[in-house]
Each structure stands twice: as structure tokens, then as C-alpha cells.
Protein backbone atom coordinates (compact mmCIF):
# COMPACT_ATOMS: atom_id res chain seq x y z
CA UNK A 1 -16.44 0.31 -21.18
CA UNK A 2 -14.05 -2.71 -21.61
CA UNK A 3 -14.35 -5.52 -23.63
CA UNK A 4 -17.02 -8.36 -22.93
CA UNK A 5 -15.63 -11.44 -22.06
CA UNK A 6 -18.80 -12.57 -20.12
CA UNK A 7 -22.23 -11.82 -19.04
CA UNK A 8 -22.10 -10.20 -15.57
CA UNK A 9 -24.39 -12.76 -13.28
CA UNK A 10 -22.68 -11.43 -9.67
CA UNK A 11 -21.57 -8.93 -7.55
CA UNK A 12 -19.09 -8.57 -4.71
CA UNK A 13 -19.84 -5.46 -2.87
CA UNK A 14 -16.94 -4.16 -0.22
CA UNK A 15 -18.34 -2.41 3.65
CA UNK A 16 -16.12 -0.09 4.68
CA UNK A 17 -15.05 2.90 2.05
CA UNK A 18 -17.50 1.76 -0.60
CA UNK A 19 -20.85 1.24 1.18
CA UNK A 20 -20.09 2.93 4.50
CA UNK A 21 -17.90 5.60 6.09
CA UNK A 22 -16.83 3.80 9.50
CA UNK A 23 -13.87 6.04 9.91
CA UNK A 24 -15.75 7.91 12.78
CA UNK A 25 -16.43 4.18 14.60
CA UNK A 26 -12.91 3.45 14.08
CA UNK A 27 -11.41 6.78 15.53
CA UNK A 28 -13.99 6.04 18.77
CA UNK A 29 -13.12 2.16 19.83
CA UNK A 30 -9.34 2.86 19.01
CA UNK A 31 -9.24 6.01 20.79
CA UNK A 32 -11.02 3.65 23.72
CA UNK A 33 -7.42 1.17 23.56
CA UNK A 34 -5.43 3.87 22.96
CA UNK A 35 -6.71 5.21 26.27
CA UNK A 36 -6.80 2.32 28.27
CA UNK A 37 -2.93 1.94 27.16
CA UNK A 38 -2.41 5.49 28.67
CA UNK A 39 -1.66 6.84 25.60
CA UNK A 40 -3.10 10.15 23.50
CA UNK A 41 -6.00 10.03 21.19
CA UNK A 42 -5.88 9.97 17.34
CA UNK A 43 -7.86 11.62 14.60
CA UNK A 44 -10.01 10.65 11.70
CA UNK A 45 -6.69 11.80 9.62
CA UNK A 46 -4.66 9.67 11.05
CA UNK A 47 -6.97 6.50 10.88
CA UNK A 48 -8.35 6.98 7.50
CA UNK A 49 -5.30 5.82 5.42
CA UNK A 50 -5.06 2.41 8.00
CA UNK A 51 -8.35 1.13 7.73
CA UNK A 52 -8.95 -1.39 4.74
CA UNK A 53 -6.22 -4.45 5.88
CA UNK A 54 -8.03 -6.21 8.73
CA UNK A 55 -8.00 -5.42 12.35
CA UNK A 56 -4.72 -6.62 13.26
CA UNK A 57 -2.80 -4.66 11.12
CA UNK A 58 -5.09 -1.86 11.92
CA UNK A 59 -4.47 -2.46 15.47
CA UNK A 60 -0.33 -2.92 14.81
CA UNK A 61 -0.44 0.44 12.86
CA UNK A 62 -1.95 2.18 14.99
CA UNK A 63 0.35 1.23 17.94
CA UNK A 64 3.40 1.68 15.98
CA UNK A 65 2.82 5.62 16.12
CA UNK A 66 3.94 4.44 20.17
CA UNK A 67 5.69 1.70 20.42
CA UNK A 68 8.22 -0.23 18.50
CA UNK A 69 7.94 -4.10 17.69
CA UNK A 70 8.38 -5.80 20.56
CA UNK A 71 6.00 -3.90 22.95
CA UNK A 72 3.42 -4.10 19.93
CA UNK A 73 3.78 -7.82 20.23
CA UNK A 74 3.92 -7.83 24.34
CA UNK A 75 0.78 -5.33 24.38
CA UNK A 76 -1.29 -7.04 20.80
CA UNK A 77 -3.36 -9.45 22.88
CA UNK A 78 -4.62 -6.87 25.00
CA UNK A 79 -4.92 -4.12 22.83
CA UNK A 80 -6.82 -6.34 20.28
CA UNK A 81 -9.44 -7.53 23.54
CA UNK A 82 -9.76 -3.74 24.42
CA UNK A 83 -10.53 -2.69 20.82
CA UNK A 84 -12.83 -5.31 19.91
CA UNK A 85 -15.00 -4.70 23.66
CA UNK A 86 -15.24 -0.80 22.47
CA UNK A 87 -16.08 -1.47 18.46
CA UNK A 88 -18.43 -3.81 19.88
CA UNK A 89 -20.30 -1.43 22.19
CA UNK A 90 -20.46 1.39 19.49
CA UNK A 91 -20.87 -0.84 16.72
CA UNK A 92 -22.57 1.96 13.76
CA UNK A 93 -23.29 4.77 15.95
CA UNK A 94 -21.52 7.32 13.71
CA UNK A 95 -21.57 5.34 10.74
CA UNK A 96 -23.20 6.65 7.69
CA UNK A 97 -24.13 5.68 4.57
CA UNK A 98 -22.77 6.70 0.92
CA UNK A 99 -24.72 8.69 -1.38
CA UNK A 100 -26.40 6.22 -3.76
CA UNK A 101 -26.20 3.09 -2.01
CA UNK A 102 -29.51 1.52 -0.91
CA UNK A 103 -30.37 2.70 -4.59
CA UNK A 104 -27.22 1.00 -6.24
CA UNK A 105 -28.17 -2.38 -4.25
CA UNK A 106 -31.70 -2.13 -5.59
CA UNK A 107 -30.74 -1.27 -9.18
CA UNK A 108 -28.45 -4.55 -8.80
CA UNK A 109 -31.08 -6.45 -7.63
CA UNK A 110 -33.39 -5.39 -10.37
CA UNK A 111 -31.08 -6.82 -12.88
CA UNK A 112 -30.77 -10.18 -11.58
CA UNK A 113 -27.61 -10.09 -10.21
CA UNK A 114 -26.09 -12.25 -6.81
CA UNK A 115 -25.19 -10.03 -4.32
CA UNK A 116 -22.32 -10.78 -1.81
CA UNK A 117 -20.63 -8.52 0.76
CA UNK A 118 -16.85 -9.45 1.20
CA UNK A 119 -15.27 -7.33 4.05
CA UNK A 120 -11.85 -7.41 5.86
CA UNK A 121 -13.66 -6.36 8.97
CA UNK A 122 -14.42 -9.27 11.15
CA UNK A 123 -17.79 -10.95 11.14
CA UNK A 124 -18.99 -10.17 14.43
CA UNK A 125 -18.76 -6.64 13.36
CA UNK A 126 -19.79 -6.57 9.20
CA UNK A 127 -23.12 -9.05 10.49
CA UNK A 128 -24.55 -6.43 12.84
CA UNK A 129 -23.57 -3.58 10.88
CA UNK A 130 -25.45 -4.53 7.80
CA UNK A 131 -28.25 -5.51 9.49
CA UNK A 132 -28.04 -1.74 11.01
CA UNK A 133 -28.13 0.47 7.98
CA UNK A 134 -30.71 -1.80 6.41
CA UNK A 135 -28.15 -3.80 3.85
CA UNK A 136 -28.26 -7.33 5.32
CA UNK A 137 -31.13 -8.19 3.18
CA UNK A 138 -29.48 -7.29 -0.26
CA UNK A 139 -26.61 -9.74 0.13
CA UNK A 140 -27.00 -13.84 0.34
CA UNK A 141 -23.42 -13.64 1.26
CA UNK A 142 -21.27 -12.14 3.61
CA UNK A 143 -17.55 -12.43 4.47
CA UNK A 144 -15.42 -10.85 7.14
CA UNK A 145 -11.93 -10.76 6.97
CA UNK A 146 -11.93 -14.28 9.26
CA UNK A 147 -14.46 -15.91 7.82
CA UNK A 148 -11.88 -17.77 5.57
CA UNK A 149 -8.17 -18.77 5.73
CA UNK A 150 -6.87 -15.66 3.76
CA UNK A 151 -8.25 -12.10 3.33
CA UNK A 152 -8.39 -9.62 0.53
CA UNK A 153 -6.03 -8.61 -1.42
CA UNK A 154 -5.74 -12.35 -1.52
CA UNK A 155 -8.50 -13.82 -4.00
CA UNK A 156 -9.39 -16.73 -1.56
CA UNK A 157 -13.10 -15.04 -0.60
CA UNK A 158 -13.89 -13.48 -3.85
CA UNK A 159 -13.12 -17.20 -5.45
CA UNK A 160 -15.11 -18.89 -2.73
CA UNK A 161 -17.86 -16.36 -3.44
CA UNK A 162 -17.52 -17.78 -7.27
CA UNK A 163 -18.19 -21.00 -5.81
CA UNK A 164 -20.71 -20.41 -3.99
CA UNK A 165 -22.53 -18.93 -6.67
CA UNK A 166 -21.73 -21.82 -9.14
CA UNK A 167 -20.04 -18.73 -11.74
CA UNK A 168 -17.32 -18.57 -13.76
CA UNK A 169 -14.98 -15.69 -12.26
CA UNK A 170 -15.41 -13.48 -15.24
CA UNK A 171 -19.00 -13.30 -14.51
CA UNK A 172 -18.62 -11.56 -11.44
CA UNK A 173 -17.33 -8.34 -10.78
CA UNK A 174 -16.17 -6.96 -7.20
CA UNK A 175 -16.80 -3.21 -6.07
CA UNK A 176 -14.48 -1.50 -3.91
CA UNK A 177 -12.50 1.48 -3.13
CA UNK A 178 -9.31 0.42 -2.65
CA UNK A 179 -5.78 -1.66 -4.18
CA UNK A 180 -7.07 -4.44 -1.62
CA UNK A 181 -10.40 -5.31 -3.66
CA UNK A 182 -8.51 -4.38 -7.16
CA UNK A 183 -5.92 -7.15 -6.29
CA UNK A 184 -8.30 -9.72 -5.09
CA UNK A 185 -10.46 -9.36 -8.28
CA UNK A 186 -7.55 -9.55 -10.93
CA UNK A 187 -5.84 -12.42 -9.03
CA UNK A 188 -9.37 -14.35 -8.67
CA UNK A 189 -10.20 -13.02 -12.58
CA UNK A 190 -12.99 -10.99 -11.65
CA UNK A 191 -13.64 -7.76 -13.51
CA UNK A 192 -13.37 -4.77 -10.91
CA UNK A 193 -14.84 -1.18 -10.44
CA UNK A 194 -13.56 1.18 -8.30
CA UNK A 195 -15.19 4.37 -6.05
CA UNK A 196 -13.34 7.66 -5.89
CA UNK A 197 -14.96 8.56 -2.26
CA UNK A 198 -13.48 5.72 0.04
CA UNK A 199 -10.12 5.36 1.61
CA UNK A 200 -7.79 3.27 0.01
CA UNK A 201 -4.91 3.47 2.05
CA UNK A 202 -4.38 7.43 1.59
CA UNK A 203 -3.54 6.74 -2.02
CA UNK A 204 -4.78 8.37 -5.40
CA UNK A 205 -7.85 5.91 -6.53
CA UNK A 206 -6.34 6.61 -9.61
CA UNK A 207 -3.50 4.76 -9.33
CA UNK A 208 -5.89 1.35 -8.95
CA UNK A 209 -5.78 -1.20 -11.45
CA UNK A 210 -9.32 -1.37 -12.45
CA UNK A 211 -12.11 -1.70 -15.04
CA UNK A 212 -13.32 1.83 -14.54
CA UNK A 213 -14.04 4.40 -11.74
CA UNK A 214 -17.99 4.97 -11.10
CA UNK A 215 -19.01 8.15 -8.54
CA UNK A 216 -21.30 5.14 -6.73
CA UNK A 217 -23.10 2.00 -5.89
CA UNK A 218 -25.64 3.51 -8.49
CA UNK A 219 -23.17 4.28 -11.01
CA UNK A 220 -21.72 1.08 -10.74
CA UNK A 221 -25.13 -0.53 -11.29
CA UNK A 222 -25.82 1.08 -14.64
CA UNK A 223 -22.29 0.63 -15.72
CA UNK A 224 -23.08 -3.50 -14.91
CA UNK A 225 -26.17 -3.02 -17.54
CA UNK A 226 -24.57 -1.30 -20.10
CA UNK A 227 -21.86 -3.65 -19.99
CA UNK A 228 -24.46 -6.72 -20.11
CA UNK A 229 -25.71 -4.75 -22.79
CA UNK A 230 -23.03 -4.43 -25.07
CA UNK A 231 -22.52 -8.17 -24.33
CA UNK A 232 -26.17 -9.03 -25.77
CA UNK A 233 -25.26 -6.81 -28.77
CA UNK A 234 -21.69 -8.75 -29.80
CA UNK A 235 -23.43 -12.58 -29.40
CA UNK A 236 -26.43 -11.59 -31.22
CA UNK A 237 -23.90 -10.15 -33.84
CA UNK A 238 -21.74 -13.10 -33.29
CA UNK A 239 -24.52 -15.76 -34.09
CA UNK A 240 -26.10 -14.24 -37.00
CA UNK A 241 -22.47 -14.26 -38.82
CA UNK A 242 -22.46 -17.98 -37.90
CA UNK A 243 -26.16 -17.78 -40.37
């Protein structure tokens, strides 16, 4: 447990890797491009360590197992169109939930906390997707990765999630599974925890810059209390020196 600088009144709560595993979705519409561009399917290995940075460079990464630069760029528009038609059209069918999260969002929601979902997958796809596995309702906000100017790692949505909420950053804390939602939280000033299940670019979670590593949503939840907790405990012991 780290030291309290603040309450914890809010939560930022990443899709993909932390609440969901949407690797099998994202092998199915890109193999869908990847066929219409005459070229040869890829795995759920191969995908896994992409996914995290926003459909673009998803989309760029994937074709540069092809193509170099310049056909990426001559091809982009229309791989992009083709890739968003067959997300679109299979949209959560083989997406499944993490242990412990409906139960992690309820134990956050029994403390009091503000719930947002921030997301670098686009809003067209994070909206119906919550909605889907029964998560819309948890969160009063949600972010894709173009709702706003800038995406994660950059702080811009976790800050205008502050905002919205009327909190200081260091009352919020962001939940994630990879270096993207670590960044965004220590540049914005949040406090960050990390899961050890998702994707995070193929690298060790270990190597993530964060408050602590908790097995879930769940474990996250009762880390929040015990942290609010310990909080309680030092101003209580803080104002009765002041007696």
C-alpha cells in the first residue's frame, strides 16, 4: 500500500485487457481486411501484443507484417473502411469477460466511487460493447480513443475525466493493464493499478510503473478501501495531534 496523499473519490476503468479479452474480435475483423487485401490470416499470437494503441496503429502494425510504408499509406484508407465494416458486424461475439469484473464494478460502486471507462478503442465500438456484456450502466463516463484530441498514454482523457468529475487528480485512480494507462495516470497525477492478465504490448506487467499489481477488478476494489482506509486512520491521527 503506498502512501495517502488523498481520499480516492474516482475510478478510471480501461476495456480491452482489463475488463474484456477482445483479442478473439480483433483476430476475426482483421483477418476480414487482411483477406479482402488478398493477403494470409493472422493469429491471436500475433495480434495480442498490437492491441492497446488505437486502431490506426493497430491497423499500420498489422499491415507492416506485408507491406512497407508507402503501400501502408496507399492501402490505410481502405484497409481502415474494411476493418471497421467487419469489427462492426461482429462487434462482442467472442468477447468474454474477466474473472471478477461485474463484481469489482459493484464493489466500486458500493463504496461511492465515480466510475468512468476510458478506452483507446473507438466509440462506436467501446458504446455497444459495454452495453453488451452488461457494463454500460456502471460507468457515467465513457471515452474512446477519438472521443478527444489525444489518446492514452497521453493524460488528455484521464484529466478531462478529472474535470468532469470536479476531482483533484490524486483522487482518482485509473485501472489498466498496460504502460499506456500507467503513463496516462502518472502524467495526469492519478494513482494507478495494474492487472497481470491483459496484454500490454507483449511486455512483462512487471516492468509497469504503477501503484501496485491486483489479480482483478475485485482486487482492485478492496485495495481502493483499504487505501481509503488507511487514509481515514492518518487524518483522524493527524487532527487529534492538532488537540
Amino acid at each position: 500500500m503506498t502512501t495517502c496523499a488523498a481520499p480516492i473519490r474516482a475510478v478510471i476503468v480501461d476495456l480491452d485487457g482489463t475488463m474484456l479479452h477482445t483479442v478473439p474480435d480483433f483476430e476475426l475483423a482483421l483477418n476480414g481486411m487482411r483477406a479482402e487485401l488478398g493477403l494470409e490470416p493472422v493469429t491471436q499470437d500475433i495480434v495480442t501484443p498490437l492491441v492497446g494503441k488505437g486502431s490506426e496503429r493497430l491497423i499500420r502494425d498489422v499491415l507492416a507484417r506485408d507491406f512497407d510504408a508507402a503501400r501502408i499509406d496507399a492501402v490505410f484508407a481502405q484497409a481502415m473502411a474494411s476493418y471497421q465494416r467487419h469489427y462492426l458486424a461482429i462487434n462482442g461475439s467472442r468477447t468474454t469477460l474477466f474473472p471478477d469484473v461485474i463484481e469489482g464494478l459493484q464493489a466500486l460502486a458500493a463504496q461511492g466511487l465515480r466510475l468512468a471507462c476510458v478506452t483507446n478503442k473507438p466509440i462506436a465500438f467501446a458504446t455497444p460493447l459495454l452495453a453488451q456484456k452488461g457494463l454500460a450502466g456502471y460507468f457515467e463516463i465513457v471515452y474512446g480513443g477519438d472521443s478527444l484530441a489525444r489518446k492514452k498514454p497521453d493524460p488528455l482523457p484521464l484529466l478531462q475525466v478529472c474535470r468532469d468529475v470536479d476531482l483533484a487528480p490524486a483522487q482518482v485512480v485509473a485501472i489498466g493493464d498496460s504502460s499506456n494507462d500507467a503513463e496516462a495516470a502518472r502524467a495526469a497525477g492519478c494513482r494507478v493499478l495494474t492487472v497481470p492478465y491483459g496484454y500490454n504490448h507483449g511486455k512483462p506487467v512487471q516492468d509497469i510503473d504503477s501503484d501496485g499489481i491486483v489479480d482483478s477488478i475485485l482486487s482492485a476494489a478492496a485495495w481502493i478501501s483499504s487505501y481509503n482506509a488507511e487514509c481515514m486512520q492518518t487524518t483522524h491521527a493527524q487532527a487529534n495531534q492538532l488537540i
